[in-house]
N, C-alpha and C. Protein backbone atom coordinates (compact mmCIF):
# COMPACT_ATOMS: atom_id res chain seq x y z
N UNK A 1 96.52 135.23 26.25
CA UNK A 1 97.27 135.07 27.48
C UNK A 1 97.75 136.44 27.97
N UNK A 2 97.78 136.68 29.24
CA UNK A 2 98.44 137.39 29.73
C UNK A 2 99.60 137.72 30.46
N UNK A 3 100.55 138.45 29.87
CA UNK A 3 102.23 138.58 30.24
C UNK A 3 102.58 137.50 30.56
N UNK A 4 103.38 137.87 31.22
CA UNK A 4 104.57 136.43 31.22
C UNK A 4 104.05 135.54 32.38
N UNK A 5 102.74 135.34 32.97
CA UNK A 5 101.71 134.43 33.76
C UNK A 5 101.86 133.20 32.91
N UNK A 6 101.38 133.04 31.85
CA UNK A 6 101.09 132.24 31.23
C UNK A 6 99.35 131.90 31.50
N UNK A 7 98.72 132.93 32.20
CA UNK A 7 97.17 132.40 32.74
C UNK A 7 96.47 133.37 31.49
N UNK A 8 95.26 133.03 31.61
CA UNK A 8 94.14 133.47 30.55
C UNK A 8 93.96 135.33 31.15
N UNK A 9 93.35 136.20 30.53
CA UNK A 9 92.67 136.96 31.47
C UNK A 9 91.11 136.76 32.38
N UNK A 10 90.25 135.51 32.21
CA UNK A 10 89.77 135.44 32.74
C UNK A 10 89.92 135.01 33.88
N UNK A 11 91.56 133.97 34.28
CA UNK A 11 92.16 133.18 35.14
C UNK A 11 92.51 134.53 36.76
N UNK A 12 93.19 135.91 35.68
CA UNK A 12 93.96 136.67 36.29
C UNK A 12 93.39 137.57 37.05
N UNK A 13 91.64 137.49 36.27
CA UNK A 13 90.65 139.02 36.73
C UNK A 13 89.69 138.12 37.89
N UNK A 14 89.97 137.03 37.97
CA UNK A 14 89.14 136.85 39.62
C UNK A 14 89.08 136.98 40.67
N UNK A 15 88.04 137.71 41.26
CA UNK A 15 87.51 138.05 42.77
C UNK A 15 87.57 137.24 43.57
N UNK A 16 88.07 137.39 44.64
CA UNK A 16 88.30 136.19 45.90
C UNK A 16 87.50 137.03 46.70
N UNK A 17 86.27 136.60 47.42
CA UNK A 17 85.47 137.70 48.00
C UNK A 17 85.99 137.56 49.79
N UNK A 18 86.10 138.60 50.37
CA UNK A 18 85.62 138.86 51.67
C UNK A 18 84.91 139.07 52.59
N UNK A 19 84.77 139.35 53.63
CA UNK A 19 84.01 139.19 54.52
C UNK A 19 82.88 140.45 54.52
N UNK A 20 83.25 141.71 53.83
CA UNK A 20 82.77 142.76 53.85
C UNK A 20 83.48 143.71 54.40
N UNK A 21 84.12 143.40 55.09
CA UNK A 21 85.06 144.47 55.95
C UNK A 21 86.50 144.55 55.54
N UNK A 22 87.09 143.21 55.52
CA UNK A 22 88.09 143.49 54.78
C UNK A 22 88.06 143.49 53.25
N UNK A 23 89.08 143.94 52.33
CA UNK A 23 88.91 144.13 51.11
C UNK A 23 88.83 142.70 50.41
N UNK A 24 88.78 142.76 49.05
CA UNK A 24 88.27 141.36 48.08
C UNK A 24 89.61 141.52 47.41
N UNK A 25 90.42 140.27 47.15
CA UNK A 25 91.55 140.31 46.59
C UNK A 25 91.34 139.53 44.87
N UNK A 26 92.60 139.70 43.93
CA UNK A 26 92.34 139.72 42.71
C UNK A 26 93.24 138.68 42.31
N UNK A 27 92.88 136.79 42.36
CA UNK A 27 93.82 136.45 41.95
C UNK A 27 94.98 136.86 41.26
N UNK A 28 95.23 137.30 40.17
CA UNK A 28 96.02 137.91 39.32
C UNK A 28 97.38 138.76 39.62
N UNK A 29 96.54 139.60 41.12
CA UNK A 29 97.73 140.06 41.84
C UNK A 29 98.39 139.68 42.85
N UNK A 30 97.93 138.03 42.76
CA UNK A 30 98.99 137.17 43.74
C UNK A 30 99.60 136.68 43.17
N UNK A 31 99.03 136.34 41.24
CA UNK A 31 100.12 135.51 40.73
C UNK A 31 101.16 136.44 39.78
N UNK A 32 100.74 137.69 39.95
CA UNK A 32 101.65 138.01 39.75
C UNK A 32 102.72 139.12 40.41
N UNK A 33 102.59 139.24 41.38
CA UNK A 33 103.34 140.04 42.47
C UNK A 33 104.13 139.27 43.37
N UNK A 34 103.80 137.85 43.44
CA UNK A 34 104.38 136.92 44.56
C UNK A 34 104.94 135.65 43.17
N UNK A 35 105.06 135.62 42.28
CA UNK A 35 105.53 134.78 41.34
C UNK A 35 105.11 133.28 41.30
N UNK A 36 103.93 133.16 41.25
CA UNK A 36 103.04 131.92 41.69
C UNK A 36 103.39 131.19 40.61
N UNK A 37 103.84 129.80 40.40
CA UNK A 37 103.99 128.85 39.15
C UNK A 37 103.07 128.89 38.72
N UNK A 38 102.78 128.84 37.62
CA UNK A 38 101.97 128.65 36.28
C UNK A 38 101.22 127.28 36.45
N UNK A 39 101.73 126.23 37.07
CA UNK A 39 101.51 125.36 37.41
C UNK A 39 100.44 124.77 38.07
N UNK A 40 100.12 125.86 38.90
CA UNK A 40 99.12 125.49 40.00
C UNK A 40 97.65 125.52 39.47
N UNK A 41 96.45 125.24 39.18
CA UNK A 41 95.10 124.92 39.41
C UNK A 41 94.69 126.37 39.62
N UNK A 42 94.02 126.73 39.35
CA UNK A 42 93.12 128.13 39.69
C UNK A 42 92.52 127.83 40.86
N UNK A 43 91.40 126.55 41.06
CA UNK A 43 91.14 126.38 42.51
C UNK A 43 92.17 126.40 43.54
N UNK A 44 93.36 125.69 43.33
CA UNK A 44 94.30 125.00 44.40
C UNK A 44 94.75 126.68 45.02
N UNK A 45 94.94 128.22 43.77
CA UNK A 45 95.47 128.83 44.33
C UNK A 45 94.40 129.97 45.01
N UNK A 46 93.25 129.68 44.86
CA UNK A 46 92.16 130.13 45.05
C UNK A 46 92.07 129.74 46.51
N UNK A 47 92.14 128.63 46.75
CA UNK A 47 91.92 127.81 48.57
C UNK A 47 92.94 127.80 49.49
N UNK A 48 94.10 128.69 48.73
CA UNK A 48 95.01 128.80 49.66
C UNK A 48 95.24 130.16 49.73
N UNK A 49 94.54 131.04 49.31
CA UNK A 49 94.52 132.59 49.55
C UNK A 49 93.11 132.65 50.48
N UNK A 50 91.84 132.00 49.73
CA UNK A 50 90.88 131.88 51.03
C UNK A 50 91.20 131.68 52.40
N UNK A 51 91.77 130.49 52.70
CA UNK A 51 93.04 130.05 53.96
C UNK A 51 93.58 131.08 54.29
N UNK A 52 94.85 131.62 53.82
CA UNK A 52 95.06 133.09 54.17
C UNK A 52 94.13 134.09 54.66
N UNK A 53 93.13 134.30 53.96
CA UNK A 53 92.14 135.52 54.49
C UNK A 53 91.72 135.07 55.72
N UNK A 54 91.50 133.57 55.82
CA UNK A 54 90.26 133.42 57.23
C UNK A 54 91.69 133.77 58.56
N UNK A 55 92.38 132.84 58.19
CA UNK A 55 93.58 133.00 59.30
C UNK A 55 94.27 134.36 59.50
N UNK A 56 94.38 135.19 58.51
CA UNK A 56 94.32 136.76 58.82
C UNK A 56 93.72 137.63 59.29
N UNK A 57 92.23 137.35 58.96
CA UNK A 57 91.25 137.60 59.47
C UNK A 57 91.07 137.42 61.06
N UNK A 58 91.47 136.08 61.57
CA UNK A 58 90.67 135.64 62.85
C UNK A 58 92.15 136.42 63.71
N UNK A 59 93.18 136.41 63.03
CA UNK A 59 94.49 137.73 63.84
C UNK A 59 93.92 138.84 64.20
N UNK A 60 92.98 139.33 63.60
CA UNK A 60 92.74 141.07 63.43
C UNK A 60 91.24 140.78 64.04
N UNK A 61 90.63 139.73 64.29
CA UNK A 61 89.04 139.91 64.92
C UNK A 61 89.25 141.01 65.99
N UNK A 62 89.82 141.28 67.09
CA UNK A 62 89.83 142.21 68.08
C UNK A 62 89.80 143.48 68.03
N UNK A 63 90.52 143.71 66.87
CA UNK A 63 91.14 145.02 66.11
C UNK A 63 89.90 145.71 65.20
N UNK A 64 89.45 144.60 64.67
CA UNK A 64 88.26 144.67 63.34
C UNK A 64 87.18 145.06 64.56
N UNK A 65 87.18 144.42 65.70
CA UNK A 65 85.93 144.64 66.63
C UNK A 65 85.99 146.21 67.30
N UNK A 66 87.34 146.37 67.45
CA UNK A 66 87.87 148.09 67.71
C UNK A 66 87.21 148.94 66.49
N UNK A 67 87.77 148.70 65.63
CA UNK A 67 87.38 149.86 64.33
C UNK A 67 86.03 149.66 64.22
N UNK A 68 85.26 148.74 64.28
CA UNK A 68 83.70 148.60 63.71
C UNK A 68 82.47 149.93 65.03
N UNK A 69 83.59 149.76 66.25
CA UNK A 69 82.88 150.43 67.29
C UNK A 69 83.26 151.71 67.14
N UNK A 70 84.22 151.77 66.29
CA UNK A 70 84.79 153.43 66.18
C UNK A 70 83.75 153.99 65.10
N UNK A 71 83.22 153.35 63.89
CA UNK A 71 82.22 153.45 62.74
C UNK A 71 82.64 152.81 61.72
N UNK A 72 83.82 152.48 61.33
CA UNK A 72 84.64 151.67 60.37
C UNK A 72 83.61 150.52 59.57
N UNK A 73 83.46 150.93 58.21
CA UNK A 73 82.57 149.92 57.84
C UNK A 73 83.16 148.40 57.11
N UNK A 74 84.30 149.22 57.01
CA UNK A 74 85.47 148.38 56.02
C UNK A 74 86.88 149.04 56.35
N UNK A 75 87.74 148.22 56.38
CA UNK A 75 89.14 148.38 56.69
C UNK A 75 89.51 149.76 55.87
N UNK A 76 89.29 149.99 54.96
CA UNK A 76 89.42 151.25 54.02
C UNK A 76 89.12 152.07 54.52
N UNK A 77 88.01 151.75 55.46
CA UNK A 77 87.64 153.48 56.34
C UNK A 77 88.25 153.52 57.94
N UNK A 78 89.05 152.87 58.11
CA UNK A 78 89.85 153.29 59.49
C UNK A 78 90.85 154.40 59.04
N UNK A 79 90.56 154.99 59.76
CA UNK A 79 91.86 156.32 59.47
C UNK A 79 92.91 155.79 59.47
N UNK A 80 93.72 156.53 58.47
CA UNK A 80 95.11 156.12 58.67
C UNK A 80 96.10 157.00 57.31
N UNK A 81 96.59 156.46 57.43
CA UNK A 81 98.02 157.31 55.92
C UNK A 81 97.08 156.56 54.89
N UNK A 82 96.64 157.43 53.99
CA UNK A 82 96.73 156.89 52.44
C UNK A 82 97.52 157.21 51.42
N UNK A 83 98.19 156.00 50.81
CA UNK A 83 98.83 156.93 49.41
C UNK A 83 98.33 155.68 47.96
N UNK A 84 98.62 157.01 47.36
CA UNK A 84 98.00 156.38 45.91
C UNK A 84 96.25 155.97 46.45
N UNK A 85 95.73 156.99 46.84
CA UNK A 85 94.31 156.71 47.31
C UNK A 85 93.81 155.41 47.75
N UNK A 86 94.98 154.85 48.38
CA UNK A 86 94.54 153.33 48.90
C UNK A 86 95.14 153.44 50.24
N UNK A 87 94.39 153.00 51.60
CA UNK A 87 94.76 153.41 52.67
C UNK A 87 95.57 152.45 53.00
N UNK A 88 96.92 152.87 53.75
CA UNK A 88 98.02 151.93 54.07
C UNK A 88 97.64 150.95 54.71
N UNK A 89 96.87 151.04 55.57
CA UNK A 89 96.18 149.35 56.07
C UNK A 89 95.85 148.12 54.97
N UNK A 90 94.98 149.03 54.27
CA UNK A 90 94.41 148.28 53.12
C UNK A 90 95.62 147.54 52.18
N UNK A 91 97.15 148.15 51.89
CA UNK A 91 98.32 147.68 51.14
C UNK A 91 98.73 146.62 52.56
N UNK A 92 99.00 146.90 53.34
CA UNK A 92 99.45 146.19 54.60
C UNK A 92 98.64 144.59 54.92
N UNK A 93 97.25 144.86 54.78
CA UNK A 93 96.77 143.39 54.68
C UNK A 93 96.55 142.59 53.26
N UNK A 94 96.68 143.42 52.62
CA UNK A 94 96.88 142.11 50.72
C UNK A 94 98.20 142.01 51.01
N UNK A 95 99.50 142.76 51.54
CA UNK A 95 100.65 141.66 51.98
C UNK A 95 100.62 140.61 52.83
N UNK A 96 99.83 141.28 54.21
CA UNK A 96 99.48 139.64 54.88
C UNK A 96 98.80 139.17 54.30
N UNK A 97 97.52 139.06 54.00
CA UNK A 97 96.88 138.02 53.33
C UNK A 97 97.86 136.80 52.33
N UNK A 98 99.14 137.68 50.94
CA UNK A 98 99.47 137.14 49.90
C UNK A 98 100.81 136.47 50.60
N UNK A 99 101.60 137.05 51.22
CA UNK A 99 102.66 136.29 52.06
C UNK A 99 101.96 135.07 52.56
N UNK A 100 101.10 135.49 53.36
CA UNK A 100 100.34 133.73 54.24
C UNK A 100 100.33 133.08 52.83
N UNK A 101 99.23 133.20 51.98
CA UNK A 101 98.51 132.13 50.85
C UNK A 101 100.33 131.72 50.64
N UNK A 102 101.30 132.27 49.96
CA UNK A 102 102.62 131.75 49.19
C UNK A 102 103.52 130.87 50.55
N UNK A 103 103.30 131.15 51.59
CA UNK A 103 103.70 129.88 52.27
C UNK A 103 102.89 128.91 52.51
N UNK A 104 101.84 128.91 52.19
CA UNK A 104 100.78 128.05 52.70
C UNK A 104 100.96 127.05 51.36
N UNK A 105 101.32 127.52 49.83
CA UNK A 105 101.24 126.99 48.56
C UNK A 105 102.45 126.48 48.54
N UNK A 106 103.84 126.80 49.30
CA UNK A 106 105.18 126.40 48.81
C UNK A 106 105.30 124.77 48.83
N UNK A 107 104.97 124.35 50.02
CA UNK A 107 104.80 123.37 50.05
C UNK A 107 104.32 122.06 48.94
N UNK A 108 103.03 122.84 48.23
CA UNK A 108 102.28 122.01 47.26
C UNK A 108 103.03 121.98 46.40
N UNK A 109 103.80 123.29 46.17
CA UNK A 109 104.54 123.18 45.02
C UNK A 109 105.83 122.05 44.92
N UNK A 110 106.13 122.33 46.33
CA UNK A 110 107.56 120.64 46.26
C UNK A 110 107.16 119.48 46.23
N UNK A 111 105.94 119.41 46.20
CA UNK A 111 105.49 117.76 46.40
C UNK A 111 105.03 117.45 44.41
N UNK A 112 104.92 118.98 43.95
CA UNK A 112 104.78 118.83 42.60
C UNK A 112 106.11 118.26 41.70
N UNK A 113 106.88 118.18 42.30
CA UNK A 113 108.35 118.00 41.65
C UNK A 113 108.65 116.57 41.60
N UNK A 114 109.09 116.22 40.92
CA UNK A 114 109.55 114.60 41.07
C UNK A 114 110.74 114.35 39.96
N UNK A 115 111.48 115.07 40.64
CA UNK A 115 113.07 115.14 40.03
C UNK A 115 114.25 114.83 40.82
N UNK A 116 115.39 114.20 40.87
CA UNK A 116 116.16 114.05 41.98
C UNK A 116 116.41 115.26 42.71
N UNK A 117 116.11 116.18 42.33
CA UNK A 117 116.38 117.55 43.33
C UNK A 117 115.17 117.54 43.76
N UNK A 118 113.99 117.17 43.55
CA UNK A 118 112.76 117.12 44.64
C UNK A 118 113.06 117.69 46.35
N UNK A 119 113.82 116.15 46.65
CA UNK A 119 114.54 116.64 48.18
C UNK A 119 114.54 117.83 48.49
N UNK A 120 116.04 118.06 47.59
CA UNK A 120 116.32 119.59 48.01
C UNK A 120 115.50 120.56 47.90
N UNK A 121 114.64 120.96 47.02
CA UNK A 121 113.77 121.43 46.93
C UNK A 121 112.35 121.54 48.42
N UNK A 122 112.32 120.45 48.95
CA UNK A 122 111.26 120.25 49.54
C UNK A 122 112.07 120.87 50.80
N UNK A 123 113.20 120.36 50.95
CA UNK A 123 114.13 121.37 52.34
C UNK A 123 114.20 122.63 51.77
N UNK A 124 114.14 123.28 50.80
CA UNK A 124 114.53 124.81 50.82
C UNK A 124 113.14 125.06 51.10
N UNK A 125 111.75 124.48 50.52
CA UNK A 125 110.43 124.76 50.64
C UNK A 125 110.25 125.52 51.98
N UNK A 126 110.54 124.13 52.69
CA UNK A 126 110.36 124.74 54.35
C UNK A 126 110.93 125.68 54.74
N UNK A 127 112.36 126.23 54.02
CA UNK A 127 112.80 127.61 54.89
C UNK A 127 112.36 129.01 54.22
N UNK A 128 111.93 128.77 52.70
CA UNK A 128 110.81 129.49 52.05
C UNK A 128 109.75 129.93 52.76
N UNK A 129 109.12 128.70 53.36
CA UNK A 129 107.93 128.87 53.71
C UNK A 129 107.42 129.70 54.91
N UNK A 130 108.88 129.09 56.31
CA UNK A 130 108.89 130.20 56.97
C UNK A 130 109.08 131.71 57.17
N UNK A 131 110.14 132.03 56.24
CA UNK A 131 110.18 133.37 55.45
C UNK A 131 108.80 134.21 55.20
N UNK A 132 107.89 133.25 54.45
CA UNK A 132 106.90 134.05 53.98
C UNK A 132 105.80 134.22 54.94
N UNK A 133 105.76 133.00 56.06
CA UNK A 133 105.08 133.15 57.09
C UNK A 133 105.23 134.22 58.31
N UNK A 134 106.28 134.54 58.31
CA UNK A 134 107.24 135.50 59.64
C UNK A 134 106.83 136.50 58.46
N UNK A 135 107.13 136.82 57.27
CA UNK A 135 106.21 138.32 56.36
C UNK A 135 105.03 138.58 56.70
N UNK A 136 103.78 137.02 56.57
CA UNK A 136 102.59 137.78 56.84
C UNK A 136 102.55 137.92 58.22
N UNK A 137 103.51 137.54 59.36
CA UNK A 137 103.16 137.98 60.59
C UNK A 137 103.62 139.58 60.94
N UNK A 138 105.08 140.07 60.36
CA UNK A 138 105.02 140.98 60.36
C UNK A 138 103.93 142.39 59.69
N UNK A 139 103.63 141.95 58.36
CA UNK A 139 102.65 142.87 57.80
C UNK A 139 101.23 143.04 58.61
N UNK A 140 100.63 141.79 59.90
CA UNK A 140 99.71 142.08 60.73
C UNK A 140 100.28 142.82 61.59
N UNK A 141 101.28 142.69 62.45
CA UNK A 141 101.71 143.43 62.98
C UNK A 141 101.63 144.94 62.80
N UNK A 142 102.03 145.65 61.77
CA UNK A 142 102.12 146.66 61.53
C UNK A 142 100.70 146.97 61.52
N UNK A 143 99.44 146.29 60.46
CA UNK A 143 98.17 146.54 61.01
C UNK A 143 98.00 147.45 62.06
N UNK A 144 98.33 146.15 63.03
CA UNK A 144 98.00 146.23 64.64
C UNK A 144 98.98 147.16 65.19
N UNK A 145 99.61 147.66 64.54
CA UNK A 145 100.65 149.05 64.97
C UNK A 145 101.19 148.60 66.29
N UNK A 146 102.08 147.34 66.01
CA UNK A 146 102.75 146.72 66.95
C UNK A 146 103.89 146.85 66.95
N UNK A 147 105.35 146.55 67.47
CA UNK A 147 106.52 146.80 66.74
C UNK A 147 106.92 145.08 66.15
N UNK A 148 107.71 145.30 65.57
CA UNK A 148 107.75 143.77 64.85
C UNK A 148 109.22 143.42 66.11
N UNK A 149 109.50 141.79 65.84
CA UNK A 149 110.86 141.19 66.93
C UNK A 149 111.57 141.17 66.29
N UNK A 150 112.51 141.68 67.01
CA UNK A 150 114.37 141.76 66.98
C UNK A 150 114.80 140.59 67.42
N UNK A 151 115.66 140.44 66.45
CA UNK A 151 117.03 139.16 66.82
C UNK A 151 118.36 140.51 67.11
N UNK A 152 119.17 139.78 67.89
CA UNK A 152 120.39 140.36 68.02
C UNK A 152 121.59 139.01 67.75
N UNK A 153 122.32 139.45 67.21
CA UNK A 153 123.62 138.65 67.08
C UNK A 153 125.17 138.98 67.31
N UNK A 154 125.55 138.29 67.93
CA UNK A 154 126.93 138.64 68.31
C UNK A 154 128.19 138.30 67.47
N UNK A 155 128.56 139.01 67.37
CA UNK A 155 129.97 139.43 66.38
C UNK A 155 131.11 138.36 66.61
């Protein structure tokens, strides 16, 4: 087993492939960077990071259609800031991508519960869920070198 996952290493080292352009993500570092229950199915968390990619993906088609005309063969080769030899775009969409998949999963996870706190659980789900959804919208955003929305509140 590996660390405190409780998953196999063969569970943790799988390829979720992409389109070619954008990068291929590593189960392992959704379940363990976003704190995925132990619970879940390898497929179940597999089809909800796929989900993520396509719906991230079809955000950035315009953008992806910009860079491909610039020469961009893969998101990795659009210019931009790199650090730790990984180009900030490239860190910027495995957050959108892993934010989308963990709201897209919160849900499954409250319907997994069947405890009198279920309920509550299934109401915090939903404000979980939006949380993580308004993340992967902001992390496209930045992609798309947009500015993210302001709330203002009065005192």
């Amino acid at each position: 087993m590996a660390g405190w996952t409780g998953k196999s290493d063969e569970y943790l080292n799988v390829d979720i492939h992409n389109d070619g352009f954008y990068p291929d993500l590593i189960l392992g570092d959704f379940q363990r960077d976003y704190r995925i229950p132990s619970e879940f199915y390898q497929d179940t968390v597999t089809v909800h990071i796929e989900l993520a990619m396509v719906e991230v993906n079809q955000e950035l088609l315009q953008a992806k259609m910009e860079w491909t005309l610039r020469g961009a063969k893969q998101l990795s080769e659009v210019v931009g800031v790199v650090m730790d030899s990984e180009n900030v775009l490239v860190m910027y969409y495995k957050r959108a991508v892993f934010c989308r998949a963990k709201a897209l999963l919160l849900p499954q996870f409250a319907t997994m519960t069947r405890t009198p706190n279920a309920e509550h659980a299934a109401i915090e789900s939903e404000h979980n869920e939006a949380h993580w959804f308004n993340e992967s919208q902001r992390w496209v955003r930045k992609i798309l070198d947009k500015p993210g929305s302001y709330s203002m509140h009065l005192l």
